[in-house]
Protein backbone atom coordinates (compact mmCIF):
# COMPACT_ATOMS: atom_id res chain seq x y z
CA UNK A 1 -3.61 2.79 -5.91
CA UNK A 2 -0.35 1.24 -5.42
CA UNK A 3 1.33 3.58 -7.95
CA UNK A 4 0.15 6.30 -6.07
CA UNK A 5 0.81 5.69 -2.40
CA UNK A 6 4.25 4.23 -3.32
CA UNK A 7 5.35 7.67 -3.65
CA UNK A 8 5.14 8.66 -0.12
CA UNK A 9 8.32 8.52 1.18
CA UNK A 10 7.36 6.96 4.40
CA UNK A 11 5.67 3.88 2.83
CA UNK A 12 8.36 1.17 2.01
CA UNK A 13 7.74 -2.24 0.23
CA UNK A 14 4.09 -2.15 0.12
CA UNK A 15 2.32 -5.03 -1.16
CA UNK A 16 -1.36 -5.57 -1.59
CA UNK A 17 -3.13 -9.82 -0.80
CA UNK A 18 -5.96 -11.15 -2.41
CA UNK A 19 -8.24 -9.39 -0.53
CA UNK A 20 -6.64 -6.14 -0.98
CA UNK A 21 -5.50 -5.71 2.56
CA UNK A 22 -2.10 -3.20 1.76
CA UNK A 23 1.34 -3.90 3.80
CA UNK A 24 4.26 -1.92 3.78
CA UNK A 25 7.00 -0.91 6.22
CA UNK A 26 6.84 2.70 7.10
CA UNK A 27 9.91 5.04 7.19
CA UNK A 28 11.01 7.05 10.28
CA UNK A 29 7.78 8.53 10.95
CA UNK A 30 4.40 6.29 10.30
CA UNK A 31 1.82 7.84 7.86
CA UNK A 32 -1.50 8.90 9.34
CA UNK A 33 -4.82 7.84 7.63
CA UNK A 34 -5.43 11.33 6.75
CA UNK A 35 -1.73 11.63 4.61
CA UNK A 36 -2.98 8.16 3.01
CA UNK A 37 -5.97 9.60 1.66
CA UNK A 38 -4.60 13.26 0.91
CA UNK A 39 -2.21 11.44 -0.77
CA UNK A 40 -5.05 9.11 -2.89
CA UNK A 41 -7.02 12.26 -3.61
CA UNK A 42 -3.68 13.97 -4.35
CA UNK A 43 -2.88 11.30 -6.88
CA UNK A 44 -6.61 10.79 -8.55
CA UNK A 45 -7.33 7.26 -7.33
CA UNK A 46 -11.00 7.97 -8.03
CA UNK A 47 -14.24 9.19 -5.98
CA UNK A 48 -14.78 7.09 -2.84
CA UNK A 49 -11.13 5.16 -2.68
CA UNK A 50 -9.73 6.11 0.68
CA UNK A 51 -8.15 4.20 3.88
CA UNK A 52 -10.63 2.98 5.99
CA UNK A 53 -8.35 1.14 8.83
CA UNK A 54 -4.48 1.34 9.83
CA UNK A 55 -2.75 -0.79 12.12
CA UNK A 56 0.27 -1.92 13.28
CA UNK A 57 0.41 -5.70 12.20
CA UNK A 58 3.15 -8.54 12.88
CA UNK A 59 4.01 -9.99 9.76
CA UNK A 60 6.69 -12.81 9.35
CA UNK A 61 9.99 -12.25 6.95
CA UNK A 62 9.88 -14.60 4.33
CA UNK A 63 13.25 -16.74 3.33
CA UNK A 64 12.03 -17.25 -0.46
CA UNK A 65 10.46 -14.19 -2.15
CA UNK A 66 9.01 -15.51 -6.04
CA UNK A 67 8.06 -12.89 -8.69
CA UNK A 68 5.18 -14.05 -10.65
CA UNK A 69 4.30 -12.41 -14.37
CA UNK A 70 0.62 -12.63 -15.34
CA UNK A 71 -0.67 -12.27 -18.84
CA UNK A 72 -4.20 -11.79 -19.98
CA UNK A 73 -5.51 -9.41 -17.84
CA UNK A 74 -8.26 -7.30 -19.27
């Protein structure tokens, strides 16, 4: 899903938690939930994926960003 959506060029840095809540900064003009899920049925993300809830959140900048490489998946 993240593959996907990270081609719309008004989605920057987006980043999915734990609970798969999705954050990203948008570009000059906001995506709609409607462009999100054209975009997920553009891109195959499979029957019954789509956006169900888009708001406008405050997050805080972090001063340390870590990269972390997991192995064994699947």
């Amino acid at each position: 899903m993240r593959d996907i959506l990270e081609k719309e060029k008004n989605i920057k840095n987006l980043i999915f938690d734990t609970t798969g809540n999705g954050y990203f900064e948008a570009g000059k003009k906001p995506p709609t939930i409607d462009e999100l899920n054209a975009a997920l049925e553009k891109g195959r993300a499979g029957k019954g994926v789509k956006i169900s809830q888009l708001a406008e959140v405050d997050v805080q900048k972090a001063e340390v960003v870590y990269e972390v490489a997991v192995s064994g998946l699947g």
